[in-house]
Structure formats: C-alpha cells, structure tokens
C-alpha atoms as a PDB file:
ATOM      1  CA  UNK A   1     150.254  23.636 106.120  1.00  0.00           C
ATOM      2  CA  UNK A   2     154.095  25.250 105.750  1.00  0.00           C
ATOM      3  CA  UNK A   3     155.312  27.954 107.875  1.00  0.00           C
ATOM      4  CA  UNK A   4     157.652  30.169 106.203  1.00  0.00           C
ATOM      5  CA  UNK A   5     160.978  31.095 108.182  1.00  0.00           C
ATOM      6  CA  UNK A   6     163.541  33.346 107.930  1.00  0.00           C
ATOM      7  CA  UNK A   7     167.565  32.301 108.318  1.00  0.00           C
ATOM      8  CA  UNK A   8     167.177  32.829 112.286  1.00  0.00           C
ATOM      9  CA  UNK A   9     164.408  30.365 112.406  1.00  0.00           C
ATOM     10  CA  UNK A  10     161.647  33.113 113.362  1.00  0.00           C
ATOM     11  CA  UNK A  11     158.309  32.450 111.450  1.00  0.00           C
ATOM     12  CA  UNK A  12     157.936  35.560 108.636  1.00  0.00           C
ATOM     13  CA  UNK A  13     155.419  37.176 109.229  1.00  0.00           C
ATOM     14  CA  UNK A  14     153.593  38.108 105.659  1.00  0.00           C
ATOM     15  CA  UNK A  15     152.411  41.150 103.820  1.00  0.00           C
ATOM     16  CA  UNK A  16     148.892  41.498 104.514  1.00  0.00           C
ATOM     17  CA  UNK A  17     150.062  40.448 108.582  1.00  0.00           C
ATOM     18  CA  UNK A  18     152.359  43.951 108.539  1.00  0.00           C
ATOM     19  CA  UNK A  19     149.643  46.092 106.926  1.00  0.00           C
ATOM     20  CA  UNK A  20     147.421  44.953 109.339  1.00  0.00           C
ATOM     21  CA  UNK A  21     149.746  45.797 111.892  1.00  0.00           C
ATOM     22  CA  UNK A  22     150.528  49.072 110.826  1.00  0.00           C
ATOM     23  CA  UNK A  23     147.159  50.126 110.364  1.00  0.00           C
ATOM     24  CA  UNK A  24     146.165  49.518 113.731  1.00  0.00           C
ATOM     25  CA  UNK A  25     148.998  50.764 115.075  1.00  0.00           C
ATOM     26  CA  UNK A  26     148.893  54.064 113.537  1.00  0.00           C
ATOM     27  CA  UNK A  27     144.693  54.034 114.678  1.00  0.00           C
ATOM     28  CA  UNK A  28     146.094  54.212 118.634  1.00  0.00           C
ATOM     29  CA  UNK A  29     148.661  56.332 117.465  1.00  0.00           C
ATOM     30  CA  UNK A  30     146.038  58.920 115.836  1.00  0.00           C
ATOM     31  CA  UNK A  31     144.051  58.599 119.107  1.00  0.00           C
ATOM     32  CA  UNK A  32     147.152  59.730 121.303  1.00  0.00           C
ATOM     33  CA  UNK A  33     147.742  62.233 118.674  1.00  0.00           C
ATOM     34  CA  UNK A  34     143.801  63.626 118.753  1.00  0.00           C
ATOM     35  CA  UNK A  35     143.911  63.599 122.836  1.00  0.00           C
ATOM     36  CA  UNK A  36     147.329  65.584 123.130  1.00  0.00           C
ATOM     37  CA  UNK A  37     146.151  67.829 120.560  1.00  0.00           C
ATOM     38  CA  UNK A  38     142.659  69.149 122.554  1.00  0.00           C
ATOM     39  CA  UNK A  39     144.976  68.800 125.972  1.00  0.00           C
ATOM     40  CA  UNK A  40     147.706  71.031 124.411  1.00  0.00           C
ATOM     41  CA  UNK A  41     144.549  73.912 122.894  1.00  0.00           C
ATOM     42  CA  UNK A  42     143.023  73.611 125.891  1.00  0.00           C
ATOM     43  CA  UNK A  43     146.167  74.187 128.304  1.00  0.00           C
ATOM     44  CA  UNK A  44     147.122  76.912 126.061  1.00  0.00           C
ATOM     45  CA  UNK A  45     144.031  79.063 125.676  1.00  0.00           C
ATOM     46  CA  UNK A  46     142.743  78.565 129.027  1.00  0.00           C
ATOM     47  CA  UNK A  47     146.092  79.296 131.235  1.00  0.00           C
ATOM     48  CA  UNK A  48     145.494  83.401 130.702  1.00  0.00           C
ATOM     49  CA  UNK A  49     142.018  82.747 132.874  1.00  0.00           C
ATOM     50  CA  UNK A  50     144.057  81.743 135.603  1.00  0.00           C
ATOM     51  CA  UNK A  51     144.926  85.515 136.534  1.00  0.00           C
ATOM     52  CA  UNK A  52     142.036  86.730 135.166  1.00  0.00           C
ATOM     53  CA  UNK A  53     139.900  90.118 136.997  1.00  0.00           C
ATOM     54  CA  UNK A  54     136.633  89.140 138.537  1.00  0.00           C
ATOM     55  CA  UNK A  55     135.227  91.161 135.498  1.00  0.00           C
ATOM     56  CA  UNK A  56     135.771  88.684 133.509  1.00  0.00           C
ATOM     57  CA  UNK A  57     134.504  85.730 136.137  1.00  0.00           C
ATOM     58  CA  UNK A  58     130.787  86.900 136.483  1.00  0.00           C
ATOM     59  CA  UNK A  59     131.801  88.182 139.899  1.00  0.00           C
ATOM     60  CA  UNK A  60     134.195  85.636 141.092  1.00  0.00           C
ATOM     61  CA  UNK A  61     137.191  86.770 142.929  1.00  0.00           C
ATOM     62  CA  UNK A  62     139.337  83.994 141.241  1.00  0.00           C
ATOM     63  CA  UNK A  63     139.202  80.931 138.277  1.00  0.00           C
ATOM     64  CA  UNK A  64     139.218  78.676 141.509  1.00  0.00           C
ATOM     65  CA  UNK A  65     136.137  80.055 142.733  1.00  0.00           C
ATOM     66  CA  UNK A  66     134.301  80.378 139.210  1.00  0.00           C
ATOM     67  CA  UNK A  67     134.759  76.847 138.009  1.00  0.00           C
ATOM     68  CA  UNK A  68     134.168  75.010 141.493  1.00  0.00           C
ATOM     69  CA  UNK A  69     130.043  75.289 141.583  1.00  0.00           C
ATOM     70  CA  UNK A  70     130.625  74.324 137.756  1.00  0.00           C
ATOM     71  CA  UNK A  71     132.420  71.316 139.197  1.00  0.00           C
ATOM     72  CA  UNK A  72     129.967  70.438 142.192  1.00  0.00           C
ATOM     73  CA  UNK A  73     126.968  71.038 139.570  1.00  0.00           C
ATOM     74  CA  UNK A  74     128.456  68.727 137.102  1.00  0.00           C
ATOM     75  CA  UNK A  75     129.228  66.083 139.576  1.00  0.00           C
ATOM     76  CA  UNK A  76     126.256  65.775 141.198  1.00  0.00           C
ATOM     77  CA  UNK A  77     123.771  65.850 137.638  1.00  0.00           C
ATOM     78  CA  UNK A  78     126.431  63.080 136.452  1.00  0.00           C
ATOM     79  CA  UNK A  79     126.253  61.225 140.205  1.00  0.00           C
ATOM     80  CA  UNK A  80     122.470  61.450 140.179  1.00  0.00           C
ATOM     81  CA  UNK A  81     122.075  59.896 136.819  1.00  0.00           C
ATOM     82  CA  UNK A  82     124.377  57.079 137.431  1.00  0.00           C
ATOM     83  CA  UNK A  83     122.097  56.440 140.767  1.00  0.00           C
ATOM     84  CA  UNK A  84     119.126  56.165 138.813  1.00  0.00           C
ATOM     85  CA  UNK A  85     120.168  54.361 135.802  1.00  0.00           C
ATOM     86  CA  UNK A  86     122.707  51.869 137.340  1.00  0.00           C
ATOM     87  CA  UNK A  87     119.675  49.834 139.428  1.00  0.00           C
ATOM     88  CA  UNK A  88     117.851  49.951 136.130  1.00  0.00           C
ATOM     89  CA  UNK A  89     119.941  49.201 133.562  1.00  0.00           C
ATOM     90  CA  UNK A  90     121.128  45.627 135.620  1.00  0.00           C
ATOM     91  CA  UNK A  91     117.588  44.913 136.041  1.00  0.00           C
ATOM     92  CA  UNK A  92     116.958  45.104 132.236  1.00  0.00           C
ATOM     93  CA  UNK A  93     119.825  43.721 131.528  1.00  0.00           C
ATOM     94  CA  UNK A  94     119.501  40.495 133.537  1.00  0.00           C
ATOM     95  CA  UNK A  95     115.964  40.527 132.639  1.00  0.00           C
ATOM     96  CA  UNK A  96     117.338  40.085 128.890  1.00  0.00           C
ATOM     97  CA  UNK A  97     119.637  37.898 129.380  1.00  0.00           C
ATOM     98  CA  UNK A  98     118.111  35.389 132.320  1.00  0.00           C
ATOM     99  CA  UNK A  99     114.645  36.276 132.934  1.00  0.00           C
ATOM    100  CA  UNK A 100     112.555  37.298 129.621  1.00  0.00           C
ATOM    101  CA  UNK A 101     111.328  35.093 127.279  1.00  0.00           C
ATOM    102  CA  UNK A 102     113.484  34.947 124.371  1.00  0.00           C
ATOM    103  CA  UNK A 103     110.865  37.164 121.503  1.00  0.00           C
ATOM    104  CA  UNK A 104     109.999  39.489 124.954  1.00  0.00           C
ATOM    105  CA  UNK A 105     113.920  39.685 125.381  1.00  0.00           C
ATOM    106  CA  UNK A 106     114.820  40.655 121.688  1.00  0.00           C
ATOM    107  CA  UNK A 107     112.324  43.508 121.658  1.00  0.00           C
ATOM    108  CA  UNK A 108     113.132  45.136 125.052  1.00  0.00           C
ATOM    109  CA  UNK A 109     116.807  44.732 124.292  1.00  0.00           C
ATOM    110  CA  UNK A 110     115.908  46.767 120.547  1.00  0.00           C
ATOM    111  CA  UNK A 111     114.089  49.132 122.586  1.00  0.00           C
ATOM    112  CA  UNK A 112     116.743  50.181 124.753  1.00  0.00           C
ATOM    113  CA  UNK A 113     118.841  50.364 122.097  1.00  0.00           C
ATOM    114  CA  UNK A 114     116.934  52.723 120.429  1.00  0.00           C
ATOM    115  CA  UNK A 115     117.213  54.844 123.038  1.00  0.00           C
ATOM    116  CA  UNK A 116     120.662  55.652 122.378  1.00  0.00           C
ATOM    117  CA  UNK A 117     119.656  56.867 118.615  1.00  0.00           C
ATOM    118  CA  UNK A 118     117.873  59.773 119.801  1.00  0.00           C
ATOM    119  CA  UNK A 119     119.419  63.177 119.842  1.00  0.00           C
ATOM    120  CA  UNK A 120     120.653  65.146 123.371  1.00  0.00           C
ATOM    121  CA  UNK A 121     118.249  68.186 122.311  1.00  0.00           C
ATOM    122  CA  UNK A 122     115.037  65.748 121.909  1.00  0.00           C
ATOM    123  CA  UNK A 123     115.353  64.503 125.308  1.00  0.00           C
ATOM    124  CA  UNK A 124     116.170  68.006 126.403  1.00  0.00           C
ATOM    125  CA  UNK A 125     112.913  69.335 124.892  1.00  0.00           C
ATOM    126  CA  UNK A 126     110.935  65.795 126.219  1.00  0.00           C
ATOM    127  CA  UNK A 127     112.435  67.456 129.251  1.00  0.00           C
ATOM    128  CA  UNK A 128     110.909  70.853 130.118  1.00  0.00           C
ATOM    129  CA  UNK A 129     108.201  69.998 128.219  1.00  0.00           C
ATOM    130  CA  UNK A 130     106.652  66.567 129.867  1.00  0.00           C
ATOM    131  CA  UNK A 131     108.578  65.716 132.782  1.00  0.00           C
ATOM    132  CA  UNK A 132     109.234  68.675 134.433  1.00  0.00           C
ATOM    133  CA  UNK A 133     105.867  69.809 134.629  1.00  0.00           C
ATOM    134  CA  UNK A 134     104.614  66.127 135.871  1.00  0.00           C
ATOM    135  CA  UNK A 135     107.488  66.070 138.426  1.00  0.00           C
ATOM    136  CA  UNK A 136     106.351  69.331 139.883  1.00  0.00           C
ATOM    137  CA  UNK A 137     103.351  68.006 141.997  1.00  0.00           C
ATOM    138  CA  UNK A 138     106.159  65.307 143.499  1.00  0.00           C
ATOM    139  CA  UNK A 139     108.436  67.943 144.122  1.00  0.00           C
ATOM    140  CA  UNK A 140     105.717  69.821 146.303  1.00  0.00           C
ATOM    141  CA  UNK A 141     105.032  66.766 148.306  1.00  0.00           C
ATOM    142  CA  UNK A 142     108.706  65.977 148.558  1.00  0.00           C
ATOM    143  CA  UNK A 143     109.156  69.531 150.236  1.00  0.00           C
ATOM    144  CA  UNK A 144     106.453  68.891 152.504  1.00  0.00           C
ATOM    145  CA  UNK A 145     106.604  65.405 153.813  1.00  0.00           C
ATOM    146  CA  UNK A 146     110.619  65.136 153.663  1.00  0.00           C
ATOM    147  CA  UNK A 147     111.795  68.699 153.663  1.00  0.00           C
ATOM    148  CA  UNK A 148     113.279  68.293 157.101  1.00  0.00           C
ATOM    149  CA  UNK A 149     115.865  66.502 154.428  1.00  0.00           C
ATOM    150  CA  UNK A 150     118.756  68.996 153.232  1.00  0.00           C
ATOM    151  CA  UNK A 151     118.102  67.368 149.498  1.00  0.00           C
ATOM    152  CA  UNK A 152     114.342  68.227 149.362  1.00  0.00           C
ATOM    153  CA  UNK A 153     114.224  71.120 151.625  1.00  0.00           C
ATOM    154  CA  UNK A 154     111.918  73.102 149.233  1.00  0.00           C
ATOM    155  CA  UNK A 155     110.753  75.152 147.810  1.00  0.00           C
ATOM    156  CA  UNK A 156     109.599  73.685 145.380  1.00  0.00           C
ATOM    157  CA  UNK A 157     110.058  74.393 142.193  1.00  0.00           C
ATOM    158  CA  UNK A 158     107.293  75.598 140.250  1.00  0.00           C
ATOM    159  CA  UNK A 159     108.505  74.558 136.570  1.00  0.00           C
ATOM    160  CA  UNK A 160     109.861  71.561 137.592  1.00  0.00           C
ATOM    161  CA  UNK A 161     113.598  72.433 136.271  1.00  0.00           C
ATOM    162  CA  UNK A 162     115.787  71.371 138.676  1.00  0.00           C
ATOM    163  CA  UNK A 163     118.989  69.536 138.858  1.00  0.00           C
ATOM    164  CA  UNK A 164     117.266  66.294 139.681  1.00  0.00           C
ATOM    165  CA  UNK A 165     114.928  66.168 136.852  1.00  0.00           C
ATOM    166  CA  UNK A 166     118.438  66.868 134.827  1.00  0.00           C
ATOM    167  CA  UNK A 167     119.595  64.008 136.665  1.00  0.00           C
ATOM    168  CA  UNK A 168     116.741  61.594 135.696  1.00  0.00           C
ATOM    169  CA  UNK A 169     117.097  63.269 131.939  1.00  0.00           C
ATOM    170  CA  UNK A 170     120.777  62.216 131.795  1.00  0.00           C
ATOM    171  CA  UNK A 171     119.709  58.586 133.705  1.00  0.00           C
ATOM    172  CA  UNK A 172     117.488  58.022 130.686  1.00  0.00           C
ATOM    173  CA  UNK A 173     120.121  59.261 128.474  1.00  0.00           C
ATOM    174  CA  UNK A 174     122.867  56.692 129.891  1.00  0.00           C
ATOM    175  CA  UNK A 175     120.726  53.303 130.069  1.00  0.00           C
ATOM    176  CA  UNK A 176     121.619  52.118 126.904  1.00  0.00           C
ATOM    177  CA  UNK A 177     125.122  52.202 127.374  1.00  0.00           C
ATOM    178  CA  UNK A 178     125.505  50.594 130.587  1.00  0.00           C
ATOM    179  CA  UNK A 179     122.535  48.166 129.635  1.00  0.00           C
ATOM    180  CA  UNK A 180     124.420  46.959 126.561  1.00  0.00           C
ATOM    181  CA  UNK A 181     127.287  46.611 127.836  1.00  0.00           C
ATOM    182  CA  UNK A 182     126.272  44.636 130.718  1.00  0.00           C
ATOM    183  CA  UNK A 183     123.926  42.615 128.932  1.00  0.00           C
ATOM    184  CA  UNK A 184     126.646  41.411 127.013  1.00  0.00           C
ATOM    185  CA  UNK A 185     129.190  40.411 130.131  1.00  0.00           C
ATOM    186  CA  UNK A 186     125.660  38.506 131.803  1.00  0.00           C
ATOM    187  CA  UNK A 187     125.373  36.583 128.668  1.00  0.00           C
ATOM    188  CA  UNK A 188     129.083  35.451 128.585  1.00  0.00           C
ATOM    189  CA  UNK A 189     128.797  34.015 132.025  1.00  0.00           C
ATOM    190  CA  UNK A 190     130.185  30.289 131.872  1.00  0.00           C
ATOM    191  CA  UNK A 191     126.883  28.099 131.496  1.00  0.00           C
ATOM    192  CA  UNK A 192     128.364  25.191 133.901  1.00  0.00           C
ATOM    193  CA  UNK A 193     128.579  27.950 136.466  1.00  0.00           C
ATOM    194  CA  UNK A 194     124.659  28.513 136.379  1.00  0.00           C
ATOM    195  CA  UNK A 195     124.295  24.734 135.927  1.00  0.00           C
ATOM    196  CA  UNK A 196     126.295  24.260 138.678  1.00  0.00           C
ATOM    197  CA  UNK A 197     124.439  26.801 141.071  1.00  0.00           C
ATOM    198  CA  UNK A 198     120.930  25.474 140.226  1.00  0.00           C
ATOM    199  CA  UNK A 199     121.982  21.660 140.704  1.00  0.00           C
ATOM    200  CA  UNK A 200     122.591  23.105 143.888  1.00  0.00           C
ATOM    201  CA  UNK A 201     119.247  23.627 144.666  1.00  0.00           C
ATOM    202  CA  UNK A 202     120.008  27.891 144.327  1.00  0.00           C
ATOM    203  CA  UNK A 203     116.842  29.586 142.877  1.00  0.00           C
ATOM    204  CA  UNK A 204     117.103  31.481 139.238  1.00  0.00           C
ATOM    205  CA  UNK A 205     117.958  34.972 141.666  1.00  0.00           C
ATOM    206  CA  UNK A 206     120.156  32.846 143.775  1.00  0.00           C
ATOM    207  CA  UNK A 207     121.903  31.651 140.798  1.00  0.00           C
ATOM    208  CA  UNK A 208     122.188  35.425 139.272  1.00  0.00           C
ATOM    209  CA  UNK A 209     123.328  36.574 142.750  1.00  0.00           C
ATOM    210  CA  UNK A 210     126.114  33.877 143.072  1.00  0.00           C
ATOM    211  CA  UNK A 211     127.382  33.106 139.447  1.00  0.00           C
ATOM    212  CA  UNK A 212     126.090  35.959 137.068  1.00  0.00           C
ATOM    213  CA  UNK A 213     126.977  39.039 138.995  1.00  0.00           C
ATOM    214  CA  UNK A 214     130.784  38.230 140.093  1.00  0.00           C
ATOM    215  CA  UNK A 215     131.552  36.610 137.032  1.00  0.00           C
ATOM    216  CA  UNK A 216     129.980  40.695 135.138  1.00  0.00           C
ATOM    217  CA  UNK A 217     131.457  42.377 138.219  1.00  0.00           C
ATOM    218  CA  UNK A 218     134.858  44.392 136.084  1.00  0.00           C
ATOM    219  CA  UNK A 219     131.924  45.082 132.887  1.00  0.00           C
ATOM    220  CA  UNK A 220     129.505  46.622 135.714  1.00  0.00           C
ATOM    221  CA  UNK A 221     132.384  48.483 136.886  1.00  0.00           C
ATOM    222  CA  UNK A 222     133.254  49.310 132.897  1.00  0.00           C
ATOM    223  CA  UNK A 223     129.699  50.347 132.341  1.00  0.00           C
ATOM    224  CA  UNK A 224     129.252  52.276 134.837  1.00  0.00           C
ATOM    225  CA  UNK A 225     132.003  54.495 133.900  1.00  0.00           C
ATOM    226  CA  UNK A 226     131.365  55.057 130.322  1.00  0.00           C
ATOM    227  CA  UNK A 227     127.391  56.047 131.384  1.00  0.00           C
ATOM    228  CA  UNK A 228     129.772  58.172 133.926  1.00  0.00           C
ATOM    229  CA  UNK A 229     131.485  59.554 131.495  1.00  0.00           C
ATOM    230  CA  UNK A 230     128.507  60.168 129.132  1.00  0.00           C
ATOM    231  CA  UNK A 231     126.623  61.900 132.047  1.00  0.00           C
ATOM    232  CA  UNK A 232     129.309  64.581 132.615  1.00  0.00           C
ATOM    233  CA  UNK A 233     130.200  65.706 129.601  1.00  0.00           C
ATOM    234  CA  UNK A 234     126.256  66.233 128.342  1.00  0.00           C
ATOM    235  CA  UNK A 235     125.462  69.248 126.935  1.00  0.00           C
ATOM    236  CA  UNK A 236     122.407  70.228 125.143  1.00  0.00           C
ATOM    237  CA  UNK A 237     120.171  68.227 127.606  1.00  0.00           C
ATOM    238  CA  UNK A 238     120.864  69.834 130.391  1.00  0.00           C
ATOM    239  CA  UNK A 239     121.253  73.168 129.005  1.00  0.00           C
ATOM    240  CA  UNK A 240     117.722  73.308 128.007  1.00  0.00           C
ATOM    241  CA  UNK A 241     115.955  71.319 131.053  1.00  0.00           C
ATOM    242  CA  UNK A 242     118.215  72.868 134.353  1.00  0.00           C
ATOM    243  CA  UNK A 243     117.017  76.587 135.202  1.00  0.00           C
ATOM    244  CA  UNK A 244     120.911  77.233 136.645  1.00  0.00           C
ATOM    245  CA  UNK A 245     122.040  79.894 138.777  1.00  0.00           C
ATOM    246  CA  UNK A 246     125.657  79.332 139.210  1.00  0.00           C
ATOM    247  CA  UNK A 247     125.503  78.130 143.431  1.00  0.00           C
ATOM    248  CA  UNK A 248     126.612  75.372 145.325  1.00  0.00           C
ATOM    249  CA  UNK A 249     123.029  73.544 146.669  1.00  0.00           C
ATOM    250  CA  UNK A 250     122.357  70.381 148.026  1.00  0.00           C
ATOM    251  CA  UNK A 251     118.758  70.792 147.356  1.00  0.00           C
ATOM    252  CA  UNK A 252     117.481  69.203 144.300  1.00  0.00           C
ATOM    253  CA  UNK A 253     113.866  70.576 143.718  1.00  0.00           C
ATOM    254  CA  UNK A 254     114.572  74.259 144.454  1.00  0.00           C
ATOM    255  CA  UNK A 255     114.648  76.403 141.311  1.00  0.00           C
ATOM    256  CA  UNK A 256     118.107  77.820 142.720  1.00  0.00           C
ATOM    257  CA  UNK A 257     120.492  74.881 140.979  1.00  0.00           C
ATOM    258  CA  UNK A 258     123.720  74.774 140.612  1.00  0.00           C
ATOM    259  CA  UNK A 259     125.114  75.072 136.720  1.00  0.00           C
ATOM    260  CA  UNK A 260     127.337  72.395 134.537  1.00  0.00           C
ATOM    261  CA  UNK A 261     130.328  73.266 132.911  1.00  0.00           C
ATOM    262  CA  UNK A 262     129.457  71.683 129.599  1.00  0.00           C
ATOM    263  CA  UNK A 263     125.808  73.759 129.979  1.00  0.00           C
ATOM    264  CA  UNK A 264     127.551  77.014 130.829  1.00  0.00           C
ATOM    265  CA  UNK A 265     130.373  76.365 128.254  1.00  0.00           C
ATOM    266  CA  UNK A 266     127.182  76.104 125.400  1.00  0.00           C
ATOM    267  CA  UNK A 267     125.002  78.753 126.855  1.00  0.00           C
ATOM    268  CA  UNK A 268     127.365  81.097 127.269  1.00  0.00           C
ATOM    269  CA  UNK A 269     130.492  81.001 124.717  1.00  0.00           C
ATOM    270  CA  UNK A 270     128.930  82.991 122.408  1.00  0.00           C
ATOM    271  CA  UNK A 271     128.705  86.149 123.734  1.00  0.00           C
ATOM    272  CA  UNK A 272     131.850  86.016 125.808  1.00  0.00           C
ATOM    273  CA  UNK A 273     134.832  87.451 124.657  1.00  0.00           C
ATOM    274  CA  UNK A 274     138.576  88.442 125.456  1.00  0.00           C
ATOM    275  CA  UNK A 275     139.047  86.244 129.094  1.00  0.00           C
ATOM    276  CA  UNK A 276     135.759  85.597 129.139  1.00  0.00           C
ATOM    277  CA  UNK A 277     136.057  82.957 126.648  1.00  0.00           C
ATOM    278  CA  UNK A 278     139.155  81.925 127.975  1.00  0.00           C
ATOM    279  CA  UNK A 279     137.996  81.512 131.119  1.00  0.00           C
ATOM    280  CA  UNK A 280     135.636  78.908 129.693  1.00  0.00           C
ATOM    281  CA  UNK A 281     137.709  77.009 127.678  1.00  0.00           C
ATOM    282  CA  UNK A 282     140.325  76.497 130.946  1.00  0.00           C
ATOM    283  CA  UNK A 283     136.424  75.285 132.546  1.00  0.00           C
ATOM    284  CA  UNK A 284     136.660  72.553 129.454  1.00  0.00           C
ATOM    285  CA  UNK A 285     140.362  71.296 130.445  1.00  0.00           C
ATOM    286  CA  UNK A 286     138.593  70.830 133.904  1.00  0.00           C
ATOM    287  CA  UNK A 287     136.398  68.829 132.674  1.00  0.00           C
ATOM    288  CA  UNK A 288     138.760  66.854 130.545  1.00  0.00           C
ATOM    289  CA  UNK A 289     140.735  66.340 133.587  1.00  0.00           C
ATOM    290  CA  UNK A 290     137.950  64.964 135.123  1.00  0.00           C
ATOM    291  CA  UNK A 291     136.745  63.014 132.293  1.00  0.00           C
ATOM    292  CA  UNK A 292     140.427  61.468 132.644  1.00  0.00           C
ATOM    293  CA  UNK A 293     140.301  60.682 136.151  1.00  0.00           C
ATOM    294  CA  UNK A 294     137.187  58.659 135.810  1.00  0.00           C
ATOM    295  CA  UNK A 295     138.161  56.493 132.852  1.00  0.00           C
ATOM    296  CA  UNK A 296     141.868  55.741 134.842  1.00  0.00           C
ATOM    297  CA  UNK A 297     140.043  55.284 137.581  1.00  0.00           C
ATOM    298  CA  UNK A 298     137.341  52.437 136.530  1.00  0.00           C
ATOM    299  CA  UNK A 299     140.198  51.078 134.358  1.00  0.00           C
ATOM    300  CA  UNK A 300     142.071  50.488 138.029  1.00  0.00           C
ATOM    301  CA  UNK A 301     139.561  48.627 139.416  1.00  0.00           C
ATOM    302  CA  UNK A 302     138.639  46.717 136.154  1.00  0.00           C
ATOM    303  CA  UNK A 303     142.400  45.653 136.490  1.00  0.00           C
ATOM    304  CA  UNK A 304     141.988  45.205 140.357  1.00  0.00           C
ATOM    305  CA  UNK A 305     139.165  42.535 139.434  1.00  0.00           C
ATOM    306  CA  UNK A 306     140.849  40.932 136.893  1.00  0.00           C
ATOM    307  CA  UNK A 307     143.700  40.157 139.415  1.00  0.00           C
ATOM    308  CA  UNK A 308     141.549  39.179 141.478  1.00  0.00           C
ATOM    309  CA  UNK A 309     139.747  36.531 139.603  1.00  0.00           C
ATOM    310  CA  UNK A 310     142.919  35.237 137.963  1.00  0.00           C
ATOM    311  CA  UNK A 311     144.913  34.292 141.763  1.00  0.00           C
END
C-alpha cells in the first residue's frame, strides 16, 4: 500500500482524514463554547446578589452567609452518597467482573444498569414514600443507642426525611455510574497479572487485592468523581425526599436539615423575583464552581497515578 506525499516529503493527509478532524475539533470547541457561555450568564446575573439587602436573603445579613448552609448541605448529601455507594458499587463491580458466574454476571450488570434509566423524580417519590417511613424505626434506635454521637443525636425524625435518607437516595442514584465505569477498568486488568498472582499461591481476593485494584486505581478515582459530581448537582430527588430548613447540622436523622442549592434553586425560583432570583442564580455559579473543582481535582490525581505507574 502507497503513501501519498507532498513536495516536503510529509505524508498528505486525505479528505475524509481533515473532515474528521474538523469535526471533532469543532465538538471540543462547542463544549468550551457551551461552558463559557453558562459561566459568563451566571457571573453576570448573579454579581447584583453580592450587595444584596437581607430582604432579599431570607434573613441573611450577606450572600456569604445565605449560600454557605446551601454549600455545607450540598456537600454533605453529595459526601454521604459517595460513602454509601463507593463500598457498593466495587463490590458489584468486582463481583461482575471476577466473582459471578458469567449468566449471574450479565444480569446483575443489566440490572444496575437499569438503574441509571430511571428518572430523579421516581426515586424521589420511591423516597418519601417507602424508605423514609421504613428508615424511621432505625432512626429512633439510632437516637437512642448512639445519640451520645453528634451525627445521630436525635430526635428523631418522625417522617423519616432527613438528609441521610437523601444521602442513601442519591447513593442509589450514583451506583450505576461508578459501577460501570469501574467494572470496565477491573475487566481490562492484564490477565498475566492475575495469572501471575494466583501461580503464586494468592487466593481469588488476594489476587483482586494485589493485581485488580492498583491496576483500576486512576478509574476508581474517575468514578468516584463523576458519581461526585452526579450527587451534587441532583435536583428533583432531593427536593422532594429532604424536609430542609436552611441550617448548618451535623445531625442526620433530625427533621431540622440543612438545604441544597440545586433543591432550593428548584423549590424556590419561581416565586422569587427582583434579587431574589438573582441571588439564586449567583447560588448556581457556586455550585458550578464547585462542580469545577471536583472534576480538576480527580483529573489531578488520575494524572498523579498515571505518573506514577508509568516511572
């Protein structure tokens, strides 16, 4: 097979090469374009909340003191779900991919999957209306067996929406994603490296422990940031299950939670008005912030890993 040149001796490159090229080049492009574009409406309608009245921040004196139980609330919903669902989703995952029998394997994997085809508002609804109420005898005996503990120092809730049952909403809600994605990096693991460890005389968890999980370390780390990022920015979910009150608390089966800022931007942006509405959409560039952080952040370590492995 011929390689056509050009007079400096570079290969040319042909027409359906440069259309290709373009094309996806123009994609990232649009991407960059799309992000700047909600960063610039964002900056722009949300900077008048930063002098805003306390009239217009349901009591606050300042935006820094409006947004920052926002902040704490959505951090620790999004922090609670990734506790829950990390654990899990690695189990299932390495049960897919190393442990299951191969039919058993294909139909848990399908399952999971399917979980991510169901809509925010159904597992909202699933929410209030079956967990919460069967959490609320656990909560009771949380708050008095371990309510010497600042997290389950009572009361109880009596309805069973609290921030941690949002938290185990959203855990259910990110399992797919970090499953998949780590069931995918577990199944690319070199096969000579789990030969290798079980010639050694390592058992099948021994193997996993040494050659699976270092070789899937940067996808854990990838996974774990995406469910991250899915848990944070959730909206209708924990709108309908979390009975918020706006306050900082540790506690996570008292009644008195603390809100979200995607649940407070959807519950409330329709009757605000004037700053008001400001005020919320300078709550969203928070959270975009935020949202930003994260992603740089896990794509730093990723990176870090990579490095790592490579020297």
């Amino acid at each position: 097979m011929t390689t056509v040149t050009t007079e400096t001796g570079s290969p040319k490159r042909r027409l359906g090469d440069l259309v290709f090229a373009n094309l996806t080049r123009g994609a990232g492009l649009t991407i960059l374009v799309a992000l700047a574009g909600v960063a610039i409406f964002l900056t722009v309608e949300g900077a008048p909340a930063l002098g805003a009245k306390s009239a217009d921040l349901k009591g606050h004196a300042n935006f820094l003191s409006y947004v920052a139980p926002l902040v704490f609330g959505t951090l620790l919903a999004a922090v609670i779900a990734l506790i829950i669902a990390l654990p899990l989703a690695l189990g299932v995952a390495l049960a897919v991919s190393h442990f299951a029998p191969r039919r058993v394997a294909l139909v848990i994997g399908y399952m999971v999957d399917l979980l991510a085809a169901v809509p925010s508002v159904v597992y909202g609804l699933w929410g209030i209306g079956v967990l919460g109420p069967r959490l609320i005898p656990v909560y009771a005996w949380l708050a008095q067996h371990v309510g010497w503990f600042p997290l389950f120092a009572g009361p109880a809730s009596n309805t069973g929406r609290t921030i941690l049952t949002a938290g185990i909403v959203l855990a259910i809600m990110v399992l797919p994603i970090i499953t998949a994605i780590t069931r995918e990096i577990f199944t690319q693991t070199p096969r000579l490296n789990e030969e290798a460890a079980l010639a050694l005389g390592a058992t099948r968890w021994e193997m996993v422990r040494l050659a699976v999980l270092p070789y899937g370390r940067s996808g854990i780390v990838s996974a774990s940031m995406l469910g991250l990022g899915r848990a944070l920015g959730e909206t209708m979910a924990v709108a309908l299950v979390l009975s918020a009150s706006g306050v900082v608390s540790l506690n996570l089966i008292s009644s008195t939670n603390p809100s979200t800022i995607a649940a407070n931007i959807a519950l409330t942006f329709a009757d605000s008005t004037g700053l008001q509405r400001n005020a919320l959409i300078a709550s969203g560039l928070v959270l975009f912030v935020i949202t930003f952080a994260v992603n740089f952040g896990a794509r730093a370590i990723v990176s870090r890993y990579e490095s790592g492995s490579k020297a």
